[in-house]
C-alpha atoms as a PDB file:
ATOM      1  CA  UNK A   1     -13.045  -5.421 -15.293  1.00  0.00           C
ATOM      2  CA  UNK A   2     -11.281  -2.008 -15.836  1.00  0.00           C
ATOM      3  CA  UNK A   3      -8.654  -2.408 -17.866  1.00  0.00           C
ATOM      4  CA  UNK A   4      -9.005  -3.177 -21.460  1.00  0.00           C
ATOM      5  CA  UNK A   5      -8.023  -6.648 -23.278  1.00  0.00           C
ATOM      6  CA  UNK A   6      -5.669  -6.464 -25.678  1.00  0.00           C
ATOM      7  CA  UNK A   7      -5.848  -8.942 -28.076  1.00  0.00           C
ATOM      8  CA  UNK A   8      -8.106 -12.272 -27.599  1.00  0.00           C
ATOM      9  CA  UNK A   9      -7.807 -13.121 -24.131  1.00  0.00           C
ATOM     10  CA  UNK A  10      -4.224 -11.151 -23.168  1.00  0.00           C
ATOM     11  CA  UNK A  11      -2.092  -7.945 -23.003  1.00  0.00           C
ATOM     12  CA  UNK A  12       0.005  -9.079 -25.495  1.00  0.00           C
ATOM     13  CA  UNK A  13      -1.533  -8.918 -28.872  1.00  0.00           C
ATOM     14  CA  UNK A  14       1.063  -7.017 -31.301  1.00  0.00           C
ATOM     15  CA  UNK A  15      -2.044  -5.965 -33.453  1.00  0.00           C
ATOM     16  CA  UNK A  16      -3.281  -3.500 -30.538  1.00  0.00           C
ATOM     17  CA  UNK A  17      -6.881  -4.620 -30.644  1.00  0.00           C
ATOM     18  CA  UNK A  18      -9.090  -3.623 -27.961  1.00  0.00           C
ATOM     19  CA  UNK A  19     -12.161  -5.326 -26.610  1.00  0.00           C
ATOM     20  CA  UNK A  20     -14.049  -3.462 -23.831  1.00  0.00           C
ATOM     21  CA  UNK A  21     -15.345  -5.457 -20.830  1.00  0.00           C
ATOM     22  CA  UNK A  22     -18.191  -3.505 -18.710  1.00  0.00           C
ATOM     23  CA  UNK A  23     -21.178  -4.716 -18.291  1.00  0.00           C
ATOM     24  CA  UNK A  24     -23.903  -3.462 -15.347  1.00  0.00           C
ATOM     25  CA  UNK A  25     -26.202  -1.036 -13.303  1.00  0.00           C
ATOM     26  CA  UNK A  26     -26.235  -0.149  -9.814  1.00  0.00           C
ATOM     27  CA  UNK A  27     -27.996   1.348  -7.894  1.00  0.00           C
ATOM     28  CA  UNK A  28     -25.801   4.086  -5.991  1.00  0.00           C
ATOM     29  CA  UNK A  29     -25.672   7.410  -4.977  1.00  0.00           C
ATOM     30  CA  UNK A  30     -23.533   8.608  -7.622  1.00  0.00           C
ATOM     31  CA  UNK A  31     -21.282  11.822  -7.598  1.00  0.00           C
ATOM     32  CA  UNK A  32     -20.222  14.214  -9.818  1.00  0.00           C
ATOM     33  CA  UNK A  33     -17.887  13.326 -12.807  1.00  0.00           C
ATOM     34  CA  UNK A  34     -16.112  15.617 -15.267  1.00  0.00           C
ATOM     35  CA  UNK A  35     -13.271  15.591 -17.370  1.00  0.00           C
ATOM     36  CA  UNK A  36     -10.320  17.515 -15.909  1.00  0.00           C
ATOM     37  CA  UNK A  37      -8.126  20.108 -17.974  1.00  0.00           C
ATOM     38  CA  UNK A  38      -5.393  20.975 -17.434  1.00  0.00           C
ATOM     39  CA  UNK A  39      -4.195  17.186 -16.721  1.00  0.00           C
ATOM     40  CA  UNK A  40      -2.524  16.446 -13.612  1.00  0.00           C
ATOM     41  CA  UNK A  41       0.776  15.208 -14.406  1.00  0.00           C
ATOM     42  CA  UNK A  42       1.329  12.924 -11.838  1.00  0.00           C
ATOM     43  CA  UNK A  43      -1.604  10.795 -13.586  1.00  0.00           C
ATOM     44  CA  UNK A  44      -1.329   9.320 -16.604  1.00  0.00           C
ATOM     45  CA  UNK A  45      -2.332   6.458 -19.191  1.00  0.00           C
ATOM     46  CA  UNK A  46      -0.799   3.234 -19.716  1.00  0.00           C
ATOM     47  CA  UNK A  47      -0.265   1.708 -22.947  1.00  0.00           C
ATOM     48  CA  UNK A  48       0.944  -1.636 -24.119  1.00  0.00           C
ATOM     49  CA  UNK A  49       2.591  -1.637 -27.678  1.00  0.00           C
ATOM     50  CA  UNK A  50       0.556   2.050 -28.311  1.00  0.00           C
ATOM     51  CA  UNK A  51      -2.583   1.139 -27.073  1.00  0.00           C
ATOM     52  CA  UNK A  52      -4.322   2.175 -23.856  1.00  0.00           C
ATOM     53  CA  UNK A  53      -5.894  -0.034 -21.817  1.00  0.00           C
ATOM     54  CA  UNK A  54      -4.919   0.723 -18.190  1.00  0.00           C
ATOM     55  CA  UNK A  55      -4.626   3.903 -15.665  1.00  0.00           C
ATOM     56  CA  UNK A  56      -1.394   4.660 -13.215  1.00  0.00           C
ATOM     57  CA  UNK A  57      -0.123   7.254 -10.832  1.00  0.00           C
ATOM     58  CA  UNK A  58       3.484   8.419  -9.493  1.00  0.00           C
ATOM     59  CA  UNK A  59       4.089   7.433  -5.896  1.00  0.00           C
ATOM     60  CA  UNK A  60       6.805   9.067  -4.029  1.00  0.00           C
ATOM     61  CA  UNK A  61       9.995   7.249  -3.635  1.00  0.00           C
ATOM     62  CA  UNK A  62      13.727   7.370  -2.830  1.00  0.00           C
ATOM     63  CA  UNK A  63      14.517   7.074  -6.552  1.00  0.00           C
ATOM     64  CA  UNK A  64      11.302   8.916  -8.177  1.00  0.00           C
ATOM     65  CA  UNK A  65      10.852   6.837 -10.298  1.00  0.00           C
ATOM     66  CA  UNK A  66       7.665   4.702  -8.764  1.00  0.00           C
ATOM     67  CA  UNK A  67       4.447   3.844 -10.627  1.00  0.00           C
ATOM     68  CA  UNK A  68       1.355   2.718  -8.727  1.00  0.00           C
ATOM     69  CA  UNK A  69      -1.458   0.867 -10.398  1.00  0.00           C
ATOM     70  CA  UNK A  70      -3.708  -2.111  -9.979  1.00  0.00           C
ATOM     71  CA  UNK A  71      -1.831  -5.563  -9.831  1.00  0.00           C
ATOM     72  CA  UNK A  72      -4.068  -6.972 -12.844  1.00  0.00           C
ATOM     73  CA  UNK A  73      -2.754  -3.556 -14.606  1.00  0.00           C
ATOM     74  CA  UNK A  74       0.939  -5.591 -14.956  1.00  0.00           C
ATOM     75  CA  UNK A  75       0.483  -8.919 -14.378  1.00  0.00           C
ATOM     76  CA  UNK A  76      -2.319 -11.608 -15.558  1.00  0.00           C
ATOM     77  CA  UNK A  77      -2.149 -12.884 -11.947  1.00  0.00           C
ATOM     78  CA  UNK A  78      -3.272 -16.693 -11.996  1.00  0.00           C
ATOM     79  CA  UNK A  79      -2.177 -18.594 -14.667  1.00  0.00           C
ATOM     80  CA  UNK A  80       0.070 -15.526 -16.202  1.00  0.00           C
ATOM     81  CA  UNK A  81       3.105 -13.738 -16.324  1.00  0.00           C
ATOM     82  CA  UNK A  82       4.235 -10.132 -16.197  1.00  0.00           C
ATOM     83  CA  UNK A  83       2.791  -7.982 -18.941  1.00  0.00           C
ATOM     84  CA  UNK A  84       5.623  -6.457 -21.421  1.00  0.00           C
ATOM     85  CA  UNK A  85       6.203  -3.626 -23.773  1.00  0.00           C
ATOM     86  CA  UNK A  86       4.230  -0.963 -20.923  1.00  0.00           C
ATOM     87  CA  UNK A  87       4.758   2.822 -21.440  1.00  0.00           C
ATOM     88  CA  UNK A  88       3.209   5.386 -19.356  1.00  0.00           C
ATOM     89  CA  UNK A  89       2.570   9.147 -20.403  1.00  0.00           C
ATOM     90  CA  UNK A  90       2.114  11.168 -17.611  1.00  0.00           C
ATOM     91  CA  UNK A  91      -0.583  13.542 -18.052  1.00  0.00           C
ATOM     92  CA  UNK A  92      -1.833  12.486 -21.168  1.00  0.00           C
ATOM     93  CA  UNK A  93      -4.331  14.413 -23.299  1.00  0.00           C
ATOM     94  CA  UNK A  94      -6.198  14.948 -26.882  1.00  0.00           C
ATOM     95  CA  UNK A  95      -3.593  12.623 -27.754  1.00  0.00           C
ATOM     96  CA  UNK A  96      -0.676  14.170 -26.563  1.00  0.00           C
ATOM     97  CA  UNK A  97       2.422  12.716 -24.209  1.00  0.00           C
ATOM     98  CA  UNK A  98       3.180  16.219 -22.715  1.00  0.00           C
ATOM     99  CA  UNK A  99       5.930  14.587 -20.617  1.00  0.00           C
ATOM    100  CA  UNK A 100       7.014  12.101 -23.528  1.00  0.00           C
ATOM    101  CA  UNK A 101       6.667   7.909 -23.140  1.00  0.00           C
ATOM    102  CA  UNK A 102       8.052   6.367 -19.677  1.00  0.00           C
ATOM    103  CA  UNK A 103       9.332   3.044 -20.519  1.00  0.00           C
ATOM    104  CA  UNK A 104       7.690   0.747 -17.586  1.00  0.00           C
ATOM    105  CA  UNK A 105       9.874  -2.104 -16.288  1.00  0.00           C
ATOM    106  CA  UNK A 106      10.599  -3.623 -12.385  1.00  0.00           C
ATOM    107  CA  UNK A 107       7.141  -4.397 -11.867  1.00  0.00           C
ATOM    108  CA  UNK A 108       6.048  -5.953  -8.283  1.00  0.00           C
ATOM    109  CA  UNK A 109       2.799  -7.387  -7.032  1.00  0.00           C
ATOM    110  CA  UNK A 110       2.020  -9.323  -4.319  1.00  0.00           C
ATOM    111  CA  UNK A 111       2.542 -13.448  -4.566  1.00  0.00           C
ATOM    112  CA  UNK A 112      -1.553 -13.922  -3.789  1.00  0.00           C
ATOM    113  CA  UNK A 113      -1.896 -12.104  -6.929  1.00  0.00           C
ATOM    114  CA  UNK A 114       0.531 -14.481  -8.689  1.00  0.00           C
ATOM    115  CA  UNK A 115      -1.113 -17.381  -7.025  1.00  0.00           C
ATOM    116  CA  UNK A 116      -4.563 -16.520  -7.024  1.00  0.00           C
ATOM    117  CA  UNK A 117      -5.437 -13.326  -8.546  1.00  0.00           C
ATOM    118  CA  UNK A 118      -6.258 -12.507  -5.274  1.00  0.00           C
ATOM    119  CA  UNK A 119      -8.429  -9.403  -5.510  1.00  0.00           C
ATOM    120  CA  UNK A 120      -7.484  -8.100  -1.350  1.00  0.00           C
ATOM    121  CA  UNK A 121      -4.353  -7.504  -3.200  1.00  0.00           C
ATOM    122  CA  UNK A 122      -4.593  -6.326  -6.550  1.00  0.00           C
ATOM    123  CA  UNK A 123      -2.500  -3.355  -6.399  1.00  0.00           C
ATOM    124  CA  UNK A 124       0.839  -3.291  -8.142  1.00  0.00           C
ATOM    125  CA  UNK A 125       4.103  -0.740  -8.540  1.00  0.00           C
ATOM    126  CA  UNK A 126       6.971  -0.700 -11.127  1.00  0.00           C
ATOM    127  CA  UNK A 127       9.261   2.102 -12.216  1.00  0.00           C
ATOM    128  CA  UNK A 128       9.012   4.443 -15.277  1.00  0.00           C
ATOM    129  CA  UNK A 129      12.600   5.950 -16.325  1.00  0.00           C
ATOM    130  CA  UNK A 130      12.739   7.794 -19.987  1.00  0.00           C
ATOM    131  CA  UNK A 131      15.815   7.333 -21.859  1.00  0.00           C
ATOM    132  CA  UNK A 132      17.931  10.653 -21.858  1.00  0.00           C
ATOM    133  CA  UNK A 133      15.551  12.447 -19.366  1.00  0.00           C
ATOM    134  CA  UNK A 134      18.101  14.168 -17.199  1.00  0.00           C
ATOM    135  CA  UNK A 135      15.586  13.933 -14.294  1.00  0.00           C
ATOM    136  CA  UNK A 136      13.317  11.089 -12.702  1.00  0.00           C
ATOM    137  CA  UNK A 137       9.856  10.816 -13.065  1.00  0.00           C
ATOM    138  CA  UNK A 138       8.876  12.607 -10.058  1.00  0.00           C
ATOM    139  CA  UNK A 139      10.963  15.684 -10.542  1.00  0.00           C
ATOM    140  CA  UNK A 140       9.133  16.139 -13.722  1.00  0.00           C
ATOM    141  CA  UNK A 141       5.746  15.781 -12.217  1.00  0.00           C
ATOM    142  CA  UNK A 142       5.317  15.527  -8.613  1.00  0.00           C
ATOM    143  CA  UNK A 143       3.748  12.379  -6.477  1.00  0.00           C
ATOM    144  CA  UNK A 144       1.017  11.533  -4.174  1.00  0.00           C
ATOM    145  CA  UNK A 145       2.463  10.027  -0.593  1.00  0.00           C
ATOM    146  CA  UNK A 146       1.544   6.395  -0.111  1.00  0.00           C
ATOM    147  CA  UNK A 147      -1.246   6.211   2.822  1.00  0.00           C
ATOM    148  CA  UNK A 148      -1.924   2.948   4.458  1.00  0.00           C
ATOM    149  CA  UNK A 149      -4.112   1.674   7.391  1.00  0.00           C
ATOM    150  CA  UNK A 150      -6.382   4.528   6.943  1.00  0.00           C
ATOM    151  CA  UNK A 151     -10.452   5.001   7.418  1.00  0.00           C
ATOM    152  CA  UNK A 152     -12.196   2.983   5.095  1.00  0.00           C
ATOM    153  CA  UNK A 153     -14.793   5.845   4.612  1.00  0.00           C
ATOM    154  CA  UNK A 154     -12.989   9.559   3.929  1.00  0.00           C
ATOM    155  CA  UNK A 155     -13.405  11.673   1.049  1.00  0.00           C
ATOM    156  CA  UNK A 156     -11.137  11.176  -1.877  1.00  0.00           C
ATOM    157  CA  UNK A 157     -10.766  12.275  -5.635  1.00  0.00           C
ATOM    158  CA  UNK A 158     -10.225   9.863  -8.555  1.00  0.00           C
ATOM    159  CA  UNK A 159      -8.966  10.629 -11.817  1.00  0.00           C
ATOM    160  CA  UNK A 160      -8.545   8.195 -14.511  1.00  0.00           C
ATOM    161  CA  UNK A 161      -8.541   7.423 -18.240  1.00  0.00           C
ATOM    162  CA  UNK A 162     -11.677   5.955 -19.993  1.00  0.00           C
ATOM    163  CA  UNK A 163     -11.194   3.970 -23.258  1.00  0.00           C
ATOM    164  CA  UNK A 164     -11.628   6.429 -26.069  1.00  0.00           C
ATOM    165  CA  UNK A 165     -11.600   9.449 -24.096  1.00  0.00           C
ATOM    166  CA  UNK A 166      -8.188  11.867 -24.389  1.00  0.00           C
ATOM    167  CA  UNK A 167      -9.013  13.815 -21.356  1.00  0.00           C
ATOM    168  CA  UNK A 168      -9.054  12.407 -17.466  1.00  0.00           C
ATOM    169  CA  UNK A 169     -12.265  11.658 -15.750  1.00  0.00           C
ATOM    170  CA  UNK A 170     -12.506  13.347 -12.300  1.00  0.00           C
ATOM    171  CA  UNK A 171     -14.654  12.295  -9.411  1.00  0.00           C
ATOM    172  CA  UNK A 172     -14.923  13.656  -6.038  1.00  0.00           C
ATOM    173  CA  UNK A 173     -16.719  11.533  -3.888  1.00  0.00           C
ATOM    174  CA  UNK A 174     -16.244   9.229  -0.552  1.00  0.00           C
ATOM    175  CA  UNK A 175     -15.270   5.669   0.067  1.00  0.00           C
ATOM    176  CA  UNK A 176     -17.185   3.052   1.637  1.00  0.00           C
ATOM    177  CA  UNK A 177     -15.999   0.045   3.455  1.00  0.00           C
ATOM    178  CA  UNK A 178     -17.362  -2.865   0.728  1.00  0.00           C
ATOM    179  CA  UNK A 179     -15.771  -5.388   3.091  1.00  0.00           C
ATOM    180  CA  UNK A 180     -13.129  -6.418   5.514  1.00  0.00           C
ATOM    181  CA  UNK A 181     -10.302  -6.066   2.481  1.00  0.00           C
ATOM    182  CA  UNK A 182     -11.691  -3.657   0.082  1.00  0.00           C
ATOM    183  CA  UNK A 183     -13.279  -0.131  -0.169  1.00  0.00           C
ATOM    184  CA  UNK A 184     -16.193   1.199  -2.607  1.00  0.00           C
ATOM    185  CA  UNK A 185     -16.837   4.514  -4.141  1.00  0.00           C
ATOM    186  CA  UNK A 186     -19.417   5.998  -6.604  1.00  0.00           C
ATOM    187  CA  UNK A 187     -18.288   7.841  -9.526  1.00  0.00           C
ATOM    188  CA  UNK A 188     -19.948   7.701 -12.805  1.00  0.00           C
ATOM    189  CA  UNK A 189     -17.883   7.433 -16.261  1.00  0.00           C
ATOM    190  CA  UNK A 190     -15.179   5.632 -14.681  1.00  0.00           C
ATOM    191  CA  UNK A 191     -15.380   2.552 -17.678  1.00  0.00           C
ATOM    192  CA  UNK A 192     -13.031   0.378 -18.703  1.00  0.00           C
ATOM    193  CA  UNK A 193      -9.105   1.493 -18.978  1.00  0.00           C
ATOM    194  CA  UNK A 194      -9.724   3.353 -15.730  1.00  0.00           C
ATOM    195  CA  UNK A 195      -7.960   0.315 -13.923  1.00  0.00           C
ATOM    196  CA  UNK A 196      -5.387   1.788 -11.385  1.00  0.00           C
ATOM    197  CA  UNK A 197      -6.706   5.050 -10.935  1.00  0.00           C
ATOM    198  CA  UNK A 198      -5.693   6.764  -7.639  1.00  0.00           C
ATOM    199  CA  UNK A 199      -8.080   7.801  -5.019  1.00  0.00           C
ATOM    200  CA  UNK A 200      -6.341  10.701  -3.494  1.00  0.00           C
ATOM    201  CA  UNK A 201      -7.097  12.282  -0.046  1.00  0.00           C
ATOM    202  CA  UNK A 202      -6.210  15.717   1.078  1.00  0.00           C
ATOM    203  CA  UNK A 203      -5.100  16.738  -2.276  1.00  0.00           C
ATOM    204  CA  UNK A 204      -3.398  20.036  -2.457  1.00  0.00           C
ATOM    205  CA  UNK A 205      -5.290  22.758  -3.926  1.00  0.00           C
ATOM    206  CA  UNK A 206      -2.431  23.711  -6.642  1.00  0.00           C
ATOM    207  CA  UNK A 207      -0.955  20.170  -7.420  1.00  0.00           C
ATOM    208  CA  UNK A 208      -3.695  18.172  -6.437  1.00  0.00           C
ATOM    209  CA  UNK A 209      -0.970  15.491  -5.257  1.00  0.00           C
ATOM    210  CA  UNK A 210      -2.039  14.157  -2.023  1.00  0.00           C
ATOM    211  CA  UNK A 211      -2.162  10.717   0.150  1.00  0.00           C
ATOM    212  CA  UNK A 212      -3.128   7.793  -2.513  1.00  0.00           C
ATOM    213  CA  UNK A 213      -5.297   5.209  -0.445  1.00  0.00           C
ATOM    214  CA  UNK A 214      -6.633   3.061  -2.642  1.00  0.00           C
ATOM    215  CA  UNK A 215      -6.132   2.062  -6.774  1.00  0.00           C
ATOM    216  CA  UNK A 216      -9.219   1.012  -8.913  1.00  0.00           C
ATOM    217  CA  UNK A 217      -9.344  -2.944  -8.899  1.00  0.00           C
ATOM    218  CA  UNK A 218      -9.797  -5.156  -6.601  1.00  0.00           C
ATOM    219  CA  UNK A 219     -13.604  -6.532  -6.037  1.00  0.00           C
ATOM    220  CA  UNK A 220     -14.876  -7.276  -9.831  1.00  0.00           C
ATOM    221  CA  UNK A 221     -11.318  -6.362 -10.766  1.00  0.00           C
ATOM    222  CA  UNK A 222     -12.762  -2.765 -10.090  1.00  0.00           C
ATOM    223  CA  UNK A 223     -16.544  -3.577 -10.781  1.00  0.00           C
ATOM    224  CA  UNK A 224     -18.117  -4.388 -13.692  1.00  0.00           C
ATOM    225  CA  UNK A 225     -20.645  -1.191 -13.816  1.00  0.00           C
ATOM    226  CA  UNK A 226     -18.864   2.165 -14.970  1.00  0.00           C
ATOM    227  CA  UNK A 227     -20.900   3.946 -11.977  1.00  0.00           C
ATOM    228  CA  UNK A 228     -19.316   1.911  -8.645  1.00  0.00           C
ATOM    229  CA  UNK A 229     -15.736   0.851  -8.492  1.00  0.00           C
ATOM    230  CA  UNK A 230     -13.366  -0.809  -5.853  1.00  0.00           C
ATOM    231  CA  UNK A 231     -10.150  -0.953  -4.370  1.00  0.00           C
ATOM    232  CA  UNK A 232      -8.067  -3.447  -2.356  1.00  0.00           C
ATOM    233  CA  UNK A 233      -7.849  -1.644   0.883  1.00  0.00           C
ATOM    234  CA  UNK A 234      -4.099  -0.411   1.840  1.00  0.00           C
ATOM    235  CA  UNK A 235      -2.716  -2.153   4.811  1.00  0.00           C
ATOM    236  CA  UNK A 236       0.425  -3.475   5.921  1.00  0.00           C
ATOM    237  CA  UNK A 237       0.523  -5.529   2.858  1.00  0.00           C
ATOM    238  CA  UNK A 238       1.217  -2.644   0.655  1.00  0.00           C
ATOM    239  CA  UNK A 239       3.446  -1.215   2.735  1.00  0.00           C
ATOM    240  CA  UNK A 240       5.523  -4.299   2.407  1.00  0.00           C
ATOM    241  CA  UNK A 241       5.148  -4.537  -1.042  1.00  0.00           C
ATOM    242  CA  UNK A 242       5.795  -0.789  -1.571  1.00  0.00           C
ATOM    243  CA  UNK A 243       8.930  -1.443   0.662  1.00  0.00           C
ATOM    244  CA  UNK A 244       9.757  -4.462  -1.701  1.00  0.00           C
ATOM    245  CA  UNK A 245       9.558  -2.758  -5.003  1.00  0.00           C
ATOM    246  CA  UNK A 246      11.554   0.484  -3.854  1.00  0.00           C
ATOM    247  CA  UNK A 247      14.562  -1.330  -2.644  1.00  0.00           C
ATOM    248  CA  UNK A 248      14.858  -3.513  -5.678  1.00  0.00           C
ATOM    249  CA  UNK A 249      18.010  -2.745  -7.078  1.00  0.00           C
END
């Protein structure tokens, strides 16, 4: 699991304590992982009442104001609710909110998740609006294009936020088809908190925004070495459920 456990068993511990949760090796051929400076601003960390635990991206919308992440990112699926008291700082760094806090709220995932914690659909979008900005989100720092019903093996880069690490962990690598419903890649370093990290194609050479295919999650709710993650694979599902969450009023 990539996203860190806040509190015993939940997201909703007020005391902020973090419990890690990766545990494996793999053998893989592995690519090439740094961390990334300056920060891309359309990536940035989540937090739940100040502390990190999860990884989201802006996704282009009619508003701009639309957060993509993994399902399990903002809601327990099975058995749980919706998680509260989410911020995201875009382009987070050494500690810093360069772009401020983005209060998180209209959250959508898909009812399988809800059900069943279904992992073919653990992806997940809500909105991030800052009080007094006098712009949305993605005026402020640019999205990737939602890309769905794509190859299952491309090349892609991933960027996310490792527990204890300030700085974003970059991969460039290529996706695999794990199975029928989700998609593999190998990228070292990518541990836990890197939940919902954004495997980009064709990013641009100046913003690096580009065509987001795939979120960290999924299979092992993103895999349970830090060397070889997963995604849900992007179909007509998410396009429905990307419809769904930008036309909620």
């Amino acid at each position: 699991m990539r996203r860190t456990v806040i509190g015993l068993f939940a997201l909703m511990s007020a005391s902020g304590t973090i419990v890690a949760c990766a545990e494996h090796a793999a053998e893989s051929e592995v690519a090439s992982s740094t961390p990334a400076k300056p920060i891309q601003a359309s990536i940035g960390a989540l937090f739940v009442d100040g502390s990190h635990y999860c990884t989201a991206s802006v996704v282009h919308s009619p508003r701009g104001d639309e957060l993509l992440t993994a399902a399990h990112c903002i809601h327990d699926g099975e058995g749980g609710g919706y998680i509260s008291n989410v911020t995201f700082a875009p382009g987070f760094h050494d500690g810093v909110a360069p772009y401020g806090y983005w209060q998180v709220g209209d959250e959508v995932v898909a009812q399988a998740w809800i059900d069943s914690s279904d992992p073919n659909l653990d992806v997940g979008f809500a909105t991030a609006r800052q009080e007094g900005s006098p712009e949305p989100l993605e005026a402020v720092t640019g999205a990737n294009q939602l890309g769905t019903n794509g190859p299952f093996a491309r090349p892609v880069t991933v960027a996310g936020y490792p527990d204890g690490v300030d700085e974003v962990a970059t991969c460039e690598t290529r996706t695999q088809q794990q199975d029928e419903h989700q998609l593999r890649l190998d990228c070292p370093g990518f541990a836990t908190g890197t939940s919902g990290s954004p495997l980009v194609a064709d990013p641009a050479p100046d913003t690096k925004t580009g065509t987001v295919v795939g979120v960290i999650g999924g299979y092992e709710a993103g895999g349970y070495t830090d060397d070889v993650s997963y995604s849900s694979y992007f179909d007509d599902q998410i396009t429905e459920l990307y419809n769904r969450a930008t036309t909620t009023p």
